[in-house]
Protein backbone atom coordinates (compact mmCIF):
# COMPACT_ATOMS: atom_id res chain seq x y z
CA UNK A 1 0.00 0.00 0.00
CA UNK A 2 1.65 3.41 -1.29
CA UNK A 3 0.56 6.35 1.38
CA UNK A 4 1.28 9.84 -0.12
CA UNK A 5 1.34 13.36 1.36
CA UNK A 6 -1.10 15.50 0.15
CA UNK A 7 -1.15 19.62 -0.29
CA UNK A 8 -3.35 22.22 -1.05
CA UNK A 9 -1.28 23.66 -3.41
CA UNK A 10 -0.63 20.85 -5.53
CA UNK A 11 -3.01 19.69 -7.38
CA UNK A 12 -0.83 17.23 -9.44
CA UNK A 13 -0.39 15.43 -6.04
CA UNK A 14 -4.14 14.55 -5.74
CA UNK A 15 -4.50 12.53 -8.67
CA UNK A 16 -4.36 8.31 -8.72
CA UNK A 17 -2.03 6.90 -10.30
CA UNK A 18 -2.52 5.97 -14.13
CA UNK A 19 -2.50 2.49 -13.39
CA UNK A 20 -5.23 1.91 -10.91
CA UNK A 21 -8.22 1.02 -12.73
CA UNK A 22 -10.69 1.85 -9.76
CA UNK A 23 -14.47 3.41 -10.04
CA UNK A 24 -13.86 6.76 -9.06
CA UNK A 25 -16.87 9.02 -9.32
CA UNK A 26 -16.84 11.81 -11.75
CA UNK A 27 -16.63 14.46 -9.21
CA UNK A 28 -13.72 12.49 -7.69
CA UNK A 29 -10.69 15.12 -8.68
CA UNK A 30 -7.43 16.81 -7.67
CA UNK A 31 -9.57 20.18 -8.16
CA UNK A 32 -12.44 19.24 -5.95
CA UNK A 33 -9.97 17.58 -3.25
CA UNK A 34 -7.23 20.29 -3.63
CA UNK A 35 -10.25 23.41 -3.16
CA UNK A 36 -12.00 21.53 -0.31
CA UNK A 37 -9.19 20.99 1.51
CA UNK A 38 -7.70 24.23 1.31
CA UNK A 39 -10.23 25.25 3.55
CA UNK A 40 -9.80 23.20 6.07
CA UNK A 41 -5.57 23.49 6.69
CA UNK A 42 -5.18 20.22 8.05
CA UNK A 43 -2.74 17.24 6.72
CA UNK A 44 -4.05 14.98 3.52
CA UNK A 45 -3.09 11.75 2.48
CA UNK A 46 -3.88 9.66 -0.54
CA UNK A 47 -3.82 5.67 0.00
CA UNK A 48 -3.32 3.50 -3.44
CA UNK A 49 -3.36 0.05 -3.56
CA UNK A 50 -2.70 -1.80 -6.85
CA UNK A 51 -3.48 -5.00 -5.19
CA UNK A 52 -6.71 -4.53 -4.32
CA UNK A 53 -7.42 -1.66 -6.56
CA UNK A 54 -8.38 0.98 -4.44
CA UNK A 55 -8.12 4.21 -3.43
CA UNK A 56 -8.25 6.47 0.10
CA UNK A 57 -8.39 10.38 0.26
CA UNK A 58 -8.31 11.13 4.52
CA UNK A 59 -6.83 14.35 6.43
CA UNK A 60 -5.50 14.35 9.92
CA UNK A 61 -7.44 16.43 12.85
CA UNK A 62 -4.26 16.86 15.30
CA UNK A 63 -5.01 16.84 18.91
CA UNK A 64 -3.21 19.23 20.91
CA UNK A 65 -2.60 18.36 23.82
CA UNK A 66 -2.04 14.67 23.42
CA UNK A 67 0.82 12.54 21.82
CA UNK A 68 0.46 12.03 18.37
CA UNK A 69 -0.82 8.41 18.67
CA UNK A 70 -4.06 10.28 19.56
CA UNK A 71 -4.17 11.83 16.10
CA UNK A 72 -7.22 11.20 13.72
CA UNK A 73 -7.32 10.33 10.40
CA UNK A 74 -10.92 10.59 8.89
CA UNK A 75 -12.10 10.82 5.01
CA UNK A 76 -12.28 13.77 3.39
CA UNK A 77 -15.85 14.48 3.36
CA UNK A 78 -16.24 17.36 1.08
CA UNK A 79 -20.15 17.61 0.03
CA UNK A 80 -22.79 15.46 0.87
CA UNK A 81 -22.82 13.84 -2.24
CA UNK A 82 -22.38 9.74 -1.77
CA UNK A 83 -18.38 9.40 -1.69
CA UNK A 84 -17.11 5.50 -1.27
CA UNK A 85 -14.75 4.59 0.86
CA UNK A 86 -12.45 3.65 -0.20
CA UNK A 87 -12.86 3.68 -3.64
CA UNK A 88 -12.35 0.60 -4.69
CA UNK A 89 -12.81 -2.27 -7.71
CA UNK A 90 -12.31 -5.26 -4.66
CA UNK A 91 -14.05 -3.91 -1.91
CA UNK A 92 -13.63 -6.96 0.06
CA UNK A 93 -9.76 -7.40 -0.74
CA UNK A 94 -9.73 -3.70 -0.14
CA UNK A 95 -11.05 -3.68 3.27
CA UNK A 96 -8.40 -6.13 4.24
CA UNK A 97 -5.84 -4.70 2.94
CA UNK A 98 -6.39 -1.22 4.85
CA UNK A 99 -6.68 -3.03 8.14
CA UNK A 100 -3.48 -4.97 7.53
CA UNK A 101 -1.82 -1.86 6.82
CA UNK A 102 -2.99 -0.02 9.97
CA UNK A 103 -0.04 -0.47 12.18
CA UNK A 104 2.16 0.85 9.07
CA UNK A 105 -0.75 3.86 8.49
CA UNK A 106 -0.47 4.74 12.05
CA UNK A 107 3.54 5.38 11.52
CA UNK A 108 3.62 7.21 8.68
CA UNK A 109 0.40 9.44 9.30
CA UNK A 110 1.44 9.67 12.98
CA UNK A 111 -2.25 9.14 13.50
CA UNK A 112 -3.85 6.67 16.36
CA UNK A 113 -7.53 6.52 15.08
CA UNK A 114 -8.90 6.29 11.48
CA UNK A 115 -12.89 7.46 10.67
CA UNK A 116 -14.25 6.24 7.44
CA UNK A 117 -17.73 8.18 6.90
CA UNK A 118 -20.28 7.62 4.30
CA UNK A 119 -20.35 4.08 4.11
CA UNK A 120 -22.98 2.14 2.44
CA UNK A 121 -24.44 -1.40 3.29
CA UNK A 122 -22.40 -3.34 2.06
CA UNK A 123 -18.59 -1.12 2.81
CA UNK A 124 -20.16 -1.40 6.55
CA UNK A 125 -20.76 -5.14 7.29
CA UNK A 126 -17.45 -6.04 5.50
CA UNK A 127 -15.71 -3.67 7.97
CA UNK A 128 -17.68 -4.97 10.92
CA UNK A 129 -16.93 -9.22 10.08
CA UNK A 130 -13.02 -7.84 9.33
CA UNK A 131 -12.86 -5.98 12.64
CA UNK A 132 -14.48 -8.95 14.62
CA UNK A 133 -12.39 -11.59 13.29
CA UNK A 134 -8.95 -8.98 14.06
CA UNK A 135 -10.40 -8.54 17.52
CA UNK A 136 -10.28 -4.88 16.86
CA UNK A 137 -12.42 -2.35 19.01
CA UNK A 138 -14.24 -0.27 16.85
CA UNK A 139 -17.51 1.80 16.64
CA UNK A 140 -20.20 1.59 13.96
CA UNK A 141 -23.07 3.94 13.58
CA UNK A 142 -25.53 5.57 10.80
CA UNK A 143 -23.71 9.04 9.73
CA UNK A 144 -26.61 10.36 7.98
CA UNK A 145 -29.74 9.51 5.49
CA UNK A 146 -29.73 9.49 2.03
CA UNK A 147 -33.33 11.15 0.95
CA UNK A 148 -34.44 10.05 -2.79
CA UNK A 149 -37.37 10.26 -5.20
CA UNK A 150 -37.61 6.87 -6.82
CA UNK A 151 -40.11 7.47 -10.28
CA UNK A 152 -40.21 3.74 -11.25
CA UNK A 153 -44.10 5.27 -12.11
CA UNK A 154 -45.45 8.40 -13.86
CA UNK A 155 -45.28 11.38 -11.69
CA UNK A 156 -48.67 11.31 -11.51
CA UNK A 157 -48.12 8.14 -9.47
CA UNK A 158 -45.40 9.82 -7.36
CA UNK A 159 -47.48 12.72 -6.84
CA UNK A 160 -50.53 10.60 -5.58
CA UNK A 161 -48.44 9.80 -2.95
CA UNK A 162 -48.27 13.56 -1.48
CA UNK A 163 -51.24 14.83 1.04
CA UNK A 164 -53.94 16.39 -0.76
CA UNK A 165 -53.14 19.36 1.40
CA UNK A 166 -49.68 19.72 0.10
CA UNK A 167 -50.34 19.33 -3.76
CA UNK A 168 -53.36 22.06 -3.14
CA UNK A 169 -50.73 24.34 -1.53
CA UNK A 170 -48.48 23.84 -4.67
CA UNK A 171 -50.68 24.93 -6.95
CA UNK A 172 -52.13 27.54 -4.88
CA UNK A 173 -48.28 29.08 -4.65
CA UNK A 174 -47.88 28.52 -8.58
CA UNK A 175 -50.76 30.76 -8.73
CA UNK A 176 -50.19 33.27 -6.30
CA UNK A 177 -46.68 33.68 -7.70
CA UNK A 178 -47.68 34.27 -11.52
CA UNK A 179 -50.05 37.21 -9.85
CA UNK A 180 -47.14 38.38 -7.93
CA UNK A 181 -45.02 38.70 -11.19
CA UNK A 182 -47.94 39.59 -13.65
CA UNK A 183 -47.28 36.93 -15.62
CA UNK A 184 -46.22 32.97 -15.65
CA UNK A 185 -43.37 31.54 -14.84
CA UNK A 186 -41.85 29.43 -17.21
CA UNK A 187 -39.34 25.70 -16.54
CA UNK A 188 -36.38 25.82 -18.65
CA UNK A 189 -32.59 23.24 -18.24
CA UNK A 190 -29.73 24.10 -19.57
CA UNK A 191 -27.34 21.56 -20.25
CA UNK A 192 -23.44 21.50 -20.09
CA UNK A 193 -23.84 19.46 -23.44
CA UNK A 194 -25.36 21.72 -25.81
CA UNK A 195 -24.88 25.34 -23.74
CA UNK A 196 -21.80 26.99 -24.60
CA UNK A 197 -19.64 27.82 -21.39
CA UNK A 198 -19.95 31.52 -21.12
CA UNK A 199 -23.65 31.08 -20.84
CA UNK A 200 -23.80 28.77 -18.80
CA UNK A 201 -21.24 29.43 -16.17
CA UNK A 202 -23.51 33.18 -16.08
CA UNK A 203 -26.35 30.93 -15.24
CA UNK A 204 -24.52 29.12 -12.86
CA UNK A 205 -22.92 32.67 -11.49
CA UNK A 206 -26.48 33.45 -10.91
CA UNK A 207 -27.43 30.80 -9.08
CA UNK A 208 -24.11 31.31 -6.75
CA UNK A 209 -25.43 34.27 -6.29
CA UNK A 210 -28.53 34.17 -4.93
CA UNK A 211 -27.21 31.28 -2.86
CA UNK A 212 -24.61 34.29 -0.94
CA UNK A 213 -27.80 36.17 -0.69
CA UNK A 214 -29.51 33.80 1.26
CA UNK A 215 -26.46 33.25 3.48
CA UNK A 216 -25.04 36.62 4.26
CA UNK A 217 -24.97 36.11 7.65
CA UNK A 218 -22.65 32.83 7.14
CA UNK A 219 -19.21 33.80 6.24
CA UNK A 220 -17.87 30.39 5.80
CA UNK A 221 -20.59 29.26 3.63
CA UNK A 222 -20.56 32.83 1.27
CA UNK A 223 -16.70 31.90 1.34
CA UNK A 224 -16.82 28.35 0.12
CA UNK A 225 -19.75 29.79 -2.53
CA UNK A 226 -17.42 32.45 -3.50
CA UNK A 227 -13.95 29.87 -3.40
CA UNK A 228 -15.17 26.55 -4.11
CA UNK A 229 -17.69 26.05 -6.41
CA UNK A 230 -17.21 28.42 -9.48
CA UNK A 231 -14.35 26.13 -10.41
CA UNK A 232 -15.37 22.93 -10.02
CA UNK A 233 -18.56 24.01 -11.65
CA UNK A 234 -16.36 24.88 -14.65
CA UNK A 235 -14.58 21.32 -14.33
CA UNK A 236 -18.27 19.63 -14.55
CA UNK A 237 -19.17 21.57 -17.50
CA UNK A 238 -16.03 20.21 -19.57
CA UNK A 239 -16.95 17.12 -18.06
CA UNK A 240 -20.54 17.45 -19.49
CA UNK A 241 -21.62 15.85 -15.96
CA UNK A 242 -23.82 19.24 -14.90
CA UNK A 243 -26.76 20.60 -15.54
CA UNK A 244 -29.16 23.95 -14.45
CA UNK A 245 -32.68 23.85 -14.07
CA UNK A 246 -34.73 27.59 -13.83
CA UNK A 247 -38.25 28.73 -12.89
CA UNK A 248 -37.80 32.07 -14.61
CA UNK A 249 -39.78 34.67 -16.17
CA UNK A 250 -39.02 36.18 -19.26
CA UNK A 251 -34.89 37.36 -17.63
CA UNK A 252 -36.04 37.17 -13.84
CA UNK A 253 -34.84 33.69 -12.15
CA UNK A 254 -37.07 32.79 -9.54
CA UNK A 255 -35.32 29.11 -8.55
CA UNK A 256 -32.56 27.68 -9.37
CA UNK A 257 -31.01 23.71 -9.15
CA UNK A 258 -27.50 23.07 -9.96
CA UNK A 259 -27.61 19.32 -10.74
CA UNK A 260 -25.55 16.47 -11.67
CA UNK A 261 -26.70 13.56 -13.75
CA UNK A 262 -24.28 10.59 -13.81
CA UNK A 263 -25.03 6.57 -14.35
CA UNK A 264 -28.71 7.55 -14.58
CA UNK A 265 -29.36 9.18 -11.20
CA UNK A 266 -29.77 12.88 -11.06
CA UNK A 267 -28.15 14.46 -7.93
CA UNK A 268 -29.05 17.55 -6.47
CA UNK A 269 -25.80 19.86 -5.57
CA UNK A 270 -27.39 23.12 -5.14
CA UNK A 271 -30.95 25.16 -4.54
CA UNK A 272 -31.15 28.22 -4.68
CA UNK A 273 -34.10 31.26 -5.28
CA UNK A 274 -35.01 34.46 -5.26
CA UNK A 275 -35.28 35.35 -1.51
CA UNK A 276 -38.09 38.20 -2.81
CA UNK A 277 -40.14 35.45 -3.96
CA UNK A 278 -39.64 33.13 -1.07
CA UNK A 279 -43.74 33.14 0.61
CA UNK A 280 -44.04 31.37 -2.55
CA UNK A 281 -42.26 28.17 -2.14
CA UNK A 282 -40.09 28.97 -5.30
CA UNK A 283 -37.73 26.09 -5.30
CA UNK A 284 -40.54 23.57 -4.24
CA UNK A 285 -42.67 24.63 -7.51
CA UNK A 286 -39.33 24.11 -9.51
CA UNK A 287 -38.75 20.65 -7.78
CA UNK A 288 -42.19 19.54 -8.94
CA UNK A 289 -41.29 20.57 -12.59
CA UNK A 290 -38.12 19.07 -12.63
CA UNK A 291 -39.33 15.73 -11.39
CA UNK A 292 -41.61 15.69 -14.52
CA UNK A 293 -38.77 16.60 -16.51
CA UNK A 294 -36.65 13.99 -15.15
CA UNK A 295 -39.27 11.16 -15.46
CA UNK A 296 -39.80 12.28 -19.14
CA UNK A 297 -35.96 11.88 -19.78
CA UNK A 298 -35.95 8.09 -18.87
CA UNK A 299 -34.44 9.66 -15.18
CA UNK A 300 -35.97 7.23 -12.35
CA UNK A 301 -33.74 8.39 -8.98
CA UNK A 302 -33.06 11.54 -7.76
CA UNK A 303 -30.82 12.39 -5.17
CA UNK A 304 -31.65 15.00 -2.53
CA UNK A 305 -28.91 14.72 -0.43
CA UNK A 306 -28.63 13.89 3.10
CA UNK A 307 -28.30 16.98 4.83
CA UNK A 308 -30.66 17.80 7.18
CA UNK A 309 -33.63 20.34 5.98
CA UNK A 310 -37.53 18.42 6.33
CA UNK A 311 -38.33 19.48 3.15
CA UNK A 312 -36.19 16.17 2.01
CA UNK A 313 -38.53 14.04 3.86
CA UNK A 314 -41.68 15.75 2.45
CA UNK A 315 -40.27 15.17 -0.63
CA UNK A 316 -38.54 11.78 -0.55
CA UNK A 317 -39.85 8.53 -1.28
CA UNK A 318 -37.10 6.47 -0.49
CA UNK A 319 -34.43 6.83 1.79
CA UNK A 320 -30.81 5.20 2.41
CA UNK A 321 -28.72 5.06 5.59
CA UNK A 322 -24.91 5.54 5.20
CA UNK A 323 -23.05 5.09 8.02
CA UNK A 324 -19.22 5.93 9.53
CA UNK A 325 -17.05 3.01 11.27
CA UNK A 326 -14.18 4.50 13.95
CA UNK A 327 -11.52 2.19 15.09
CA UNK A 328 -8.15 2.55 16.47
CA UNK A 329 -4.72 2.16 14.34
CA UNK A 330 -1.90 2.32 16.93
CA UNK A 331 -1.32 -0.60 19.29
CA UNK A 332 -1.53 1.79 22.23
CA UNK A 333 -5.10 3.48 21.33
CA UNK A 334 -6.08 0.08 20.54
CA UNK A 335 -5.38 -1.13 24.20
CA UNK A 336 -6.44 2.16 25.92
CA UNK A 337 -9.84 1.89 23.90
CA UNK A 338 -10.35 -1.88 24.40
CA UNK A 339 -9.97 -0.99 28.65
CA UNK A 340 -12.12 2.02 28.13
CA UNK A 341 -14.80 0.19 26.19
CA UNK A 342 -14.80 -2.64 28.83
CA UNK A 343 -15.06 0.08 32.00
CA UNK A 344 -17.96 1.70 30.14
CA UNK A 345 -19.71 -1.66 29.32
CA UNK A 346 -20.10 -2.12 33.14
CA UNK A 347 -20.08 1.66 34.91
CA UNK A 348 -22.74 3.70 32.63
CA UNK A 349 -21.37 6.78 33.85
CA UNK A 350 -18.69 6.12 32.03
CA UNK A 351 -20.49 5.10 29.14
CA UNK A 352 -21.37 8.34 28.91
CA UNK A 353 -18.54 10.29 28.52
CA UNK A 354 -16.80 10.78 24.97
CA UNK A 355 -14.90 8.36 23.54
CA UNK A 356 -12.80 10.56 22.08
């Protein structure tokens, strides 16, 4: 297993090597990991394995006021779009291979935990039956829920399965908001496929926009707006992985998505609206025409996200748990958390203090 240092500043460093033939998602790149992490100045690493063909971004949160066996290593967890870890062709060769390597990880990171998050089903019981049969203490729990809209059906199908009161309110808004403007609003998507760039990235520019509007009082969020996205926007578009979708009229934008479509599912990045507009329910009216759009397309997922807001649950008529596992890598936090784990099993006090 090859374990590289990683660094903000160069971007050649975050790229896998040309021989490792391993799924890596589309918005898996040295200018997504290379912006992300520059706001965050901690240390990076990149794992490559050509044996089991995978692949591990993770950054180090240094404690302090503790040797550096107390160190954590966690994935990079950049957006809250689905991220494997690791990325990987073998996953269960893959698995094995990491947890063989720990001792050697924990040296050369000078790290004494590792924190993979975002793991689906199957990444989590294959590092639950490896850590059980390596007797190695470890913590597994859900990190967050995936909400989807599944369309298998028409959209009049999915709709059906909305309270009457809510697809009322819907059209009530629709209404209320052509009155507002004096005249209808219209659905329009732009494409990274057949839009040339300096229109679209004004489209997207818009959308950033409004999105800074919205969070004025959050400085870190205007700043990643501002930092972060316009380029790796860019990068999707010459990718021809992205996609806008408007409720406009005539040159007003009400709503705006910021979308990517990739292996069939369509995953929503960004919302954003007109904050003028917002007793209307803008970007729930542009939802409902983009689902119809979508379905119409031969699109049958779409991918909400799994960050927080209700509307997602409203919305969603699926959902998918992904989950993080937390174990030790240094023989000495592997001891001092097996006797802590074994104290707390049998004092509940103790149970309740943090682990870490």
């Amino acid at each position: 297993m090859d374990i590289r240092t990683l660094f903000p500043d160069d971007p050649q460093s975050w790229e896998l090597p040309g021989k490792l033939d391993v799924p890596v998602d589309p918005y898996m790149n040295s200018t997504f990991m290379g912006n992300t992490f520059g706001l965050n100045p901690s240390r990076a690493f990149l794992l490559t394995d050509h044996e089991s063909q995978s692949a591990l971004y993770l950054s180090r949160e240094d404690c302090p006021k503790f040797p550096w066996f107390f160190h954590k290593l966690r994935t990079i967890d950049w957006s809250a779009i689905r991220l494997p870890a690791p990325l990987s062709a073998d996953p269960e060769r893959a698995v094995a291979r990491l947890l063989d390597s720990s001792s050697r990880l924990s040296k050369e990171t000078r790290s004494g935990f590792l924190t993979l998050y975002k793991l689906d089903q199957k990444y989590k019981e294959l590092y639950e039956h490896q850590l059980k049969i390596r007797n190695i203490p470890y913590e597994i729990k859900v990190f967050n829920t995936r909400w989807m809209i599944r369309l298998e059906d028409s959209p009049a199908a999915y709709e059906s399965l909305r309270s009457r009161k809510s697809r009322y309110n819907l059209r009530r808004s629709r209404k209320l908001l052509s009155e507002h403007l004096g005249t209808p609003v219209s659905y329009r998507r732009l494409r990274s496929q057949d839009t040339d760039e300096k229109r679209f990235m004004e489209h997207a520019d818009a959308t950033l926009m409004m999105l800074r509007r919205l969070h004025a009082d959050d400085s870190a969020q205007v700043e990643r707006l501002r930092r972060f996205y316009p380029e790796v926007i860019r990068y999707w578009y010459k990718k021809q992985l992205v996609e806008i979708c408007e409720l406009h009229c005539n040159d007003h934008i009400i709503a705006s998505e910021l979308n990517l479509l990739h292996n069939g599912i369509l995953y929503v990045v960004l919302m954003s609206f007109d904050s003028d507009c917002y007793e209307f329910s803008p970007s729930m009216l542009l939802l409902k025409d983009q689902i119809a759009d979508s379905h119409s397309r031969g699109i049958r997922t779409i991918d909400l996200g799994g960050e927080g807001d209700e509307w997602k649950q409203v919305w969603s008529n699926y959902q998918e748990s992904t989950w993080m596992v937390k174990f030790p890598i240094h023989r000495l936090t592997r001891l001092l958390w097996s006797v802590y784990r074994r104290i707390a099993s049998r004092h509940p006090a103790v149970s309740a203090c943090r682990e870490d």
